[in-house]
Protein backbone atom coordinates (compact mmCIF):
# COMPACT_ATOMS: atom_id res chain seq x y z
CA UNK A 1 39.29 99.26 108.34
CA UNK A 2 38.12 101.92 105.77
CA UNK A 3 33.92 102.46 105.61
CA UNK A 4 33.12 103.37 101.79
CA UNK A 5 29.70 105.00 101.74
CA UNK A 6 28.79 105.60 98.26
CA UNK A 7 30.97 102.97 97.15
CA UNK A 8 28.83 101.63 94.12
CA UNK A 9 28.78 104.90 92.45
CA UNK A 10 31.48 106.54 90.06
CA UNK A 11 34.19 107.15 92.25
CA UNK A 12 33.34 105.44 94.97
CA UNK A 13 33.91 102.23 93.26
CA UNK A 14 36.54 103.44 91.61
CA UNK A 15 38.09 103.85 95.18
CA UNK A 16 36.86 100.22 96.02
CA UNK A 17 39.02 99.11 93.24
CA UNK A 18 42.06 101.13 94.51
CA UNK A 19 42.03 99.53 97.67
CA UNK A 20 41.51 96.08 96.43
CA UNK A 21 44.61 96.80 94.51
CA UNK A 22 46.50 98.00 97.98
CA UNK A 23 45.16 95.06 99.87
CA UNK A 24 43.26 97.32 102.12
CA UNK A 25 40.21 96.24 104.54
CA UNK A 26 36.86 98.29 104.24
CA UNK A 27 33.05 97.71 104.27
CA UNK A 28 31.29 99.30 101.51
CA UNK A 29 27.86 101.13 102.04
CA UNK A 30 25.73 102.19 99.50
CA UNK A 31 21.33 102.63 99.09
CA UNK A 32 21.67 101.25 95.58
CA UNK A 33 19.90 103.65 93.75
CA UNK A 34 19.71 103.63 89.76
CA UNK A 35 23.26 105.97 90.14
CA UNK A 36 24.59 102.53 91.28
CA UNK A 37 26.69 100.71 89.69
CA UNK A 38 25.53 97.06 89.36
CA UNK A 39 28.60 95.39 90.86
CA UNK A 40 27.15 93.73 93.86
CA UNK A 41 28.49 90.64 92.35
CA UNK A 42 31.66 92.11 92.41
CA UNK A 43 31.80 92.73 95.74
CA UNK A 44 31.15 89.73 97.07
CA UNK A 45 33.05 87.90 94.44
CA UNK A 46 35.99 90.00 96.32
CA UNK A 47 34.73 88.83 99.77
CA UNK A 48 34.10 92.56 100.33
CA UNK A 49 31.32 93.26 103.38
CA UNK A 50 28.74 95.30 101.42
CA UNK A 51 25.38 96.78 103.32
CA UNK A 52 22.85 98.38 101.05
CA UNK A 53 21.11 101.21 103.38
CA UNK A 54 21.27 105.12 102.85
CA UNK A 55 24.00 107.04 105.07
CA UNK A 56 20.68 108.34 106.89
CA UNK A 57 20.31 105.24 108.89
CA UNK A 58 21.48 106.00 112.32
CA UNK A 59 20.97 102.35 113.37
CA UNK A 60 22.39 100.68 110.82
CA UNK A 61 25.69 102.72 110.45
CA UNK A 62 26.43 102.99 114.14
CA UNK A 63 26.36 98.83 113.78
CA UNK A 64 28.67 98.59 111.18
CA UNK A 65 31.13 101.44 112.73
CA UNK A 66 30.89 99.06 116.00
CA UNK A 67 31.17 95.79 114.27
CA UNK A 68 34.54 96.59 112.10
CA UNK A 69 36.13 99.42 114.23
CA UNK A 70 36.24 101.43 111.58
CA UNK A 71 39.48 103.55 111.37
CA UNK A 72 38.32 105.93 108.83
CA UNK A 73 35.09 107.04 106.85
CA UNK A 74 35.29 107.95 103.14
CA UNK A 75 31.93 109.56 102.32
CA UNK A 76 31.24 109.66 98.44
CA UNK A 77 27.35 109.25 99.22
CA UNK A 78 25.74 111.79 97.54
CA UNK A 79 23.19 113.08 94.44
CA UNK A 80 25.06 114.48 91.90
CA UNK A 81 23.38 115.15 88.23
CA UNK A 82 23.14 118.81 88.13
CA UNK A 83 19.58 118.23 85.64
CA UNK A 84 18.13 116.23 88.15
CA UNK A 85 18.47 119.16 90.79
CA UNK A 86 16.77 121.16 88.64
CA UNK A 87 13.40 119.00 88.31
CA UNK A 88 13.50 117.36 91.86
CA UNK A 89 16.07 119.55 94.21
CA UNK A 90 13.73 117.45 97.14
CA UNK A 91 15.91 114.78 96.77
CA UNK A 92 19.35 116.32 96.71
CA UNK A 93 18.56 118.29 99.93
CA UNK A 94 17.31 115.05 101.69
CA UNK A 95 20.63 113.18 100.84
CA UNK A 96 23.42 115.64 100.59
CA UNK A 97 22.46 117.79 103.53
CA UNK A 98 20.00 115.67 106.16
CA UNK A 99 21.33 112.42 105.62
CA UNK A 100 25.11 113.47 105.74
CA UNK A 101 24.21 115.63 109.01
CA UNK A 102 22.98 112.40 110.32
CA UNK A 103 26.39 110.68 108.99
CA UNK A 104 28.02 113.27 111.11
CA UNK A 105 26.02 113.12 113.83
CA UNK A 106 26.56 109.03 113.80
CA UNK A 107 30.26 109.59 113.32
CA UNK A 108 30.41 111.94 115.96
CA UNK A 109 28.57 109.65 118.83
CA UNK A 110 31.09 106.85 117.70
CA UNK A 111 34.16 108.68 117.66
CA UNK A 112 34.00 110.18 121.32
CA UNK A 113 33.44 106.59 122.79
CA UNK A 114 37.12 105.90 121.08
CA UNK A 115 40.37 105.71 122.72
CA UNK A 116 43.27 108.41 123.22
CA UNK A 117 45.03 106.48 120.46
CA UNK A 118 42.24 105.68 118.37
CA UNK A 119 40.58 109.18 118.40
CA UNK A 120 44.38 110.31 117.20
CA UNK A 121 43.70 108.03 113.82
CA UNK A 122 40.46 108.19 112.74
CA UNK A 123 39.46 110.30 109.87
CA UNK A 124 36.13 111.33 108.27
CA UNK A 125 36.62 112.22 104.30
CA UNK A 126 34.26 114.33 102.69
CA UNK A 127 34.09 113.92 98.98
CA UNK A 128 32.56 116.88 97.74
CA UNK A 129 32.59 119.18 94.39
CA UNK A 130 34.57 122.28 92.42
CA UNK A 131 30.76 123.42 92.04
CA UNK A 132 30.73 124.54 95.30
CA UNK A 133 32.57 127.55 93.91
CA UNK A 134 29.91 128.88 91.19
CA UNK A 135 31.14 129.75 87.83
CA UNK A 136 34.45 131.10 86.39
CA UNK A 137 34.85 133.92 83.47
CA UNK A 138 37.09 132.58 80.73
CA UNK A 139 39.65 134.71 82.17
CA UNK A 140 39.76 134.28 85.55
CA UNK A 141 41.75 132.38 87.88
CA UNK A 142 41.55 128.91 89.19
CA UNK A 143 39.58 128.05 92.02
CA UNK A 144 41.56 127.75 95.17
CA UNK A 145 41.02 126.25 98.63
CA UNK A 146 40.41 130.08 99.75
CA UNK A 147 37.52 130.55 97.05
CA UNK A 148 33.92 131.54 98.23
CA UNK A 149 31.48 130.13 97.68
CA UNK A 150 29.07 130.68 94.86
CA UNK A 151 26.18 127.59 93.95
CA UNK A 152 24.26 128.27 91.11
CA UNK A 153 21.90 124.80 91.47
CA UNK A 154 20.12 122.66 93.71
CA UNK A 155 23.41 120.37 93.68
CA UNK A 156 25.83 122.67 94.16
CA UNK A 157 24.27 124.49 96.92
CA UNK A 158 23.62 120.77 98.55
CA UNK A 159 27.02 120.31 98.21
CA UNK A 160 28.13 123.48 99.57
CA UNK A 161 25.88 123.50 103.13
CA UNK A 162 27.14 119.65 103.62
CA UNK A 163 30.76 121.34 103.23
CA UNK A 164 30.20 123.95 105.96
CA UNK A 165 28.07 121.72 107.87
CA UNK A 166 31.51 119.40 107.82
CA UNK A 167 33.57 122.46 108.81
CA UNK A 168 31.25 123.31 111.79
CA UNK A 169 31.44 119.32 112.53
CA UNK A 170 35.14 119.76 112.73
CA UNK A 171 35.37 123.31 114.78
CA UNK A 172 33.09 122.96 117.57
CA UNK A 173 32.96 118.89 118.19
CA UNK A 174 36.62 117.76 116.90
CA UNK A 175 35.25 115.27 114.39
CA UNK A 176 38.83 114.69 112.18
CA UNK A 177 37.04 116.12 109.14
CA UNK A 178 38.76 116.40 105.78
CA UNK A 179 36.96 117.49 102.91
CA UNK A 180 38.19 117.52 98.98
CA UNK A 181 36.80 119.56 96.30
CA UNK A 182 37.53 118.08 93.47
CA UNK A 183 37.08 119.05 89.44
CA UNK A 184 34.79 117.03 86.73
CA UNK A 185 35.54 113.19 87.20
CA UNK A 186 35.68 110.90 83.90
CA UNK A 187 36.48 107.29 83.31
CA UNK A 188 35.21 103.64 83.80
CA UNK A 189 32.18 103.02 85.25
CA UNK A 190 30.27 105.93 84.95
CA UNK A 191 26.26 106.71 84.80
CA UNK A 192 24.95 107.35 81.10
CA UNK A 193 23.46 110.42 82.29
CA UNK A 194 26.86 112.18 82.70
CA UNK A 195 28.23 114.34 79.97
CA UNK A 196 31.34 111.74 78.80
CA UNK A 197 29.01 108.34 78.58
CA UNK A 198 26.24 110.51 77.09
CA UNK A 199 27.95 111.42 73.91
CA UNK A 200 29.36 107.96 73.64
CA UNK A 201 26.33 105.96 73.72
CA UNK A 202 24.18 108.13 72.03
CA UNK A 203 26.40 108.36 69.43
CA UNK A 204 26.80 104.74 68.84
CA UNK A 205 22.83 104.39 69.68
CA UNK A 206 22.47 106.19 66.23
CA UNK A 207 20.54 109.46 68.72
CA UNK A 208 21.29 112.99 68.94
CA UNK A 209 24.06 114.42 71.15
CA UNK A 210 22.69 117.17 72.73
CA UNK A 211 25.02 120.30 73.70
CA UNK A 212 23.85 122.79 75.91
CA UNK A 213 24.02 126.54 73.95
CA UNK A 214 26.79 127.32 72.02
CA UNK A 215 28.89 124.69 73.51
CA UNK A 216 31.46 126.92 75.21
CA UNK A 217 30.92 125.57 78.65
CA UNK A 218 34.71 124.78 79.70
CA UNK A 219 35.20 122.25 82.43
CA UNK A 220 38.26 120.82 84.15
CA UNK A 221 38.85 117.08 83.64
CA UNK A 222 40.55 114.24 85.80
CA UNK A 223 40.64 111.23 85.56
CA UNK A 224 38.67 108.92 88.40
CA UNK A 225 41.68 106.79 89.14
CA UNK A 226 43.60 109.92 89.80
CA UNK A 227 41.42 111.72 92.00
CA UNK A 228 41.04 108.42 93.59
CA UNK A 229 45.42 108.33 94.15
CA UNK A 230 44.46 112.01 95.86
CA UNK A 231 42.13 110.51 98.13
CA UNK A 232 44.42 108.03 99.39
CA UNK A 233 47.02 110.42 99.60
CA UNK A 234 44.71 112.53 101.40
CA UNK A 235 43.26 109.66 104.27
CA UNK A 236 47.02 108.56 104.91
CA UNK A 237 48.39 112.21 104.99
CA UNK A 238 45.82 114.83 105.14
CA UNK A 239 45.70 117.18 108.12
CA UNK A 240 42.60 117.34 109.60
CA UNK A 241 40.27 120.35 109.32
CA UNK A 242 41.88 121.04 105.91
CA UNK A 243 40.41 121.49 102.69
CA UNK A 244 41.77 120.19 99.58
CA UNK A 245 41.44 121.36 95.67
CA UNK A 246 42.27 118.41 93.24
CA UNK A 247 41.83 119.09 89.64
CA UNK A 248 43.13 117.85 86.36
CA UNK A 249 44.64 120.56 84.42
CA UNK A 250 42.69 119.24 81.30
CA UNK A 251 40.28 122.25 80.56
CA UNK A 252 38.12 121.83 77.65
CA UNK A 253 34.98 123.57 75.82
CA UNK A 254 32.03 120.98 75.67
CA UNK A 255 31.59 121.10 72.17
CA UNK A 256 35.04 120.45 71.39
CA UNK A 257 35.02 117.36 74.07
CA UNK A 258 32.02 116.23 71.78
CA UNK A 259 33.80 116.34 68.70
CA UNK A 260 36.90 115.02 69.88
CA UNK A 261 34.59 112.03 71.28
CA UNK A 262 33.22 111.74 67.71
CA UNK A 263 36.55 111.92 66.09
CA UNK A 264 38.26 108.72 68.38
CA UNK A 265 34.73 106.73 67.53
CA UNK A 266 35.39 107.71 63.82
CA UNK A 267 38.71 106.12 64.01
CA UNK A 268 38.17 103.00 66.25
CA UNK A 269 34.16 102.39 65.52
CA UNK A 270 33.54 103.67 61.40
CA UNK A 271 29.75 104.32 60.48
CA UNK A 272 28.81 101.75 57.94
CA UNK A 273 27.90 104.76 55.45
CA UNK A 274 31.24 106.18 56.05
CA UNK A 275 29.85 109.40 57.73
CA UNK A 276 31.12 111.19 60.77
CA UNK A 277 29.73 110.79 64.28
CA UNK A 278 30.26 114.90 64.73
CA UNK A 279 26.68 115.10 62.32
CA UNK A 280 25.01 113.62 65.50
CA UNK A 281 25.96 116.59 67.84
CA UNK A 282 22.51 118.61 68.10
CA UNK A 283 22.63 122.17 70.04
CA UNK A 284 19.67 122.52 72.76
CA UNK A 285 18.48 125.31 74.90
CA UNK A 286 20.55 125.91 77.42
CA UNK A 287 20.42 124.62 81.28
CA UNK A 288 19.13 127.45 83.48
CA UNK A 289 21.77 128.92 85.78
CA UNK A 290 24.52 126.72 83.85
CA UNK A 291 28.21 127.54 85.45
CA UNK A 292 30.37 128.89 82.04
CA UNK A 293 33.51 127.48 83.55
CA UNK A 294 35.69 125.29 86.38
CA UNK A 295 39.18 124.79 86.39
CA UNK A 296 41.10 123.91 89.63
CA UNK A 297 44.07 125.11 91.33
CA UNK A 298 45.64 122.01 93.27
CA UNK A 299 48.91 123.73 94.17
CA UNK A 300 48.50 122.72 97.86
CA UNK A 301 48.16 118.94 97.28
CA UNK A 302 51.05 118.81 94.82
CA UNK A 303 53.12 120.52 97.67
CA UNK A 304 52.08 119.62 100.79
CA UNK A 305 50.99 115.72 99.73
CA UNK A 306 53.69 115.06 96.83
CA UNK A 307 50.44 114.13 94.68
CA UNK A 308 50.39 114.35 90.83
CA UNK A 309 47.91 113.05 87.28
CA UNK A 310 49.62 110.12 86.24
CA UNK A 311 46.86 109.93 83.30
CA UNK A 312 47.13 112.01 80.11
CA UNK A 313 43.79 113.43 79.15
CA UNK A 314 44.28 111.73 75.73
CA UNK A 315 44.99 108.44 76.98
CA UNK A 316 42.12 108.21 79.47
CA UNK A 317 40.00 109.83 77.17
CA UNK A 318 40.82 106.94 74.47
CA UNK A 319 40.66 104.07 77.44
CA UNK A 320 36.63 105.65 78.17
CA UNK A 321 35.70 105.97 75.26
CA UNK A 322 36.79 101.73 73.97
CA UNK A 323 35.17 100.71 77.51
CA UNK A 324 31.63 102.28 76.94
CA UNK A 325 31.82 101.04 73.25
CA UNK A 326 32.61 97.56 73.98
CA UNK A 327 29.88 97.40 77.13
CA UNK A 328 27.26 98.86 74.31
CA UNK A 329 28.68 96.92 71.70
CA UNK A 330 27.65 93.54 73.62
CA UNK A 331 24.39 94.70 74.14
CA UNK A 332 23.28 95.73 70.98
């Protein structure tokens, strides 16, 4: 029995959706924040066990690690919109470094009260970020698992004391810790405040899309049912105390992800005055401390764990961009 934490957000649901697929058992935990997706109905539709409460809750988690046994703990609980570090870093702090210490600490109580056998199984997955690694010139190399780390934000440097927090975690108590670092996520089911959904609705909401500076910003893209395949891969196969890059190969200046955006909506959604959506895209001062590039090395996953994209950028691109139309489409 898996325990999802985070599993209304992004990925996390993305995951739940995996394992519906491969008939697996899990509880999903998630504090139901407006980053939530609204699929409670979903879940139970599914006869999934959901508990809304933050991974902070000592109480409540150690109940539902006692009640189900659970075998293994996938944590994508966390704050995650670089912007909203910026204007309230309180909040990323409080979840992504006190609340996942308390995670820890919870896992940690229940996993030394576990059997020979059972200690030998159990895994603790920490879902974490490329950001951890700062920013990239144009011409340097891809992050691997033996980068430093560099945070430039509130999120990112979150992100990167929960990772070393884990790592302690691991070293000096034994807790099976695994943690992934993966590149920028994009695909079904994601908040409207992320780069991807932005463009789309606010193009077809008639509004300026805003691009930070010049646009050059290059990020790494994967697709969230293929990072989700790695995370499988990872809780099935993964060695414990490891760390694990997973990125998409799909690097890509934001300004030309905008336009190509624009372009697919020109083809599949036509203005009515015939006009393209690209006249919409609206440069805007530029997000202090804003990386200039990710891109991901995931040689050791491909070699040690078999694990490859199965989704072409272009395709998955396509497949987001007809699923936030036809969800805005409806409401409009």
């Amino acid at each position: 029995m898996y325990l999802i934490t985070g599993g209304l957000g992004f990925i996390g649901f993305n995951f739940v959706k995996l394992c519906l697929k491969k008939k697996i058992k899990f509880v999903v935990l998630d504090a139901g924040t407006y980053a939530a997706n609204d699929k409670i109905k979903f879940l139970k539709a599914s006869s999934v066990k959901f508990y809304k409460t933050r991974i902070g809750n000592k109480g409540k988690v150690t109940k539902i690690l006692q009640k189900y046994q659970i075998k293994a703990i996938i944590n994508f609980a966390a704050e995650t919109h670089v912007d909203n570090s910026i204007s309230n870093p309180s909040i990323f702090i409080k979840t992504n470094i006190i609340e996942f210490y308390n995670l820890l600490q919870t896992s940690k109580i229940f996993f030394n009260k576990l059997s020979k056998n059972d200690k030998k199984n159990f895994r603790f997955l920490n879902i974490s970020t490329d950001e951890t690694f700062g920013s990239l010139r144009s011409n340097e190399k891809k992050f691997t698992e033996k980068s430093k780390f560099y945070p430039n934000n509130p999120y990112s440097a979150s992100k990167s004391a929960g990772d070393l927090i884990a790592r302690a975690w691991c070293k000096t108590f034994d807790l099976p810790i695994i943690t992934t670092n993966c590149s920028n996520n994009y695909g079904r089911y994601q908040n409207i405040e992320k780069l991807i959904p932005k463009i789309i609705t606010n193009a077809l909401s008639n509004l300026a899309i805003p691009i930070y500076g010049d646009g050059k910003n290059t990020r790494d893209w994967i697709h969230v049912e293929d990072h989700c395949l790695a995370i499988y891969k990872i809780v099935r196969s993964g060695k414990v105390g490891q760390t694990y890059n997973i990125g998409g190969s799909n690097e890509i200046q934001n300004i030309k992800l905008a336009k190509l955006i624009c372009k697919i909506l020109d083809n599949i959604y036509p203005k009515k005055d015939k006009s393209s959506y690209t006249t919409q895209i609206k440069f805007v001062s530029d997000r202090k401390a804003h990386d200039h590039r990710y891109a991901i090395n995931s040689k050791k996953i491909k070699t040690e764990l078999n694990w490859r994209t199965k989704i072409k950028f272009n395709e998955g691109i396509k497949d987001t961009v007809q699923f936030y139309m036809n969800h805005l489409i409806k409401k409009i």
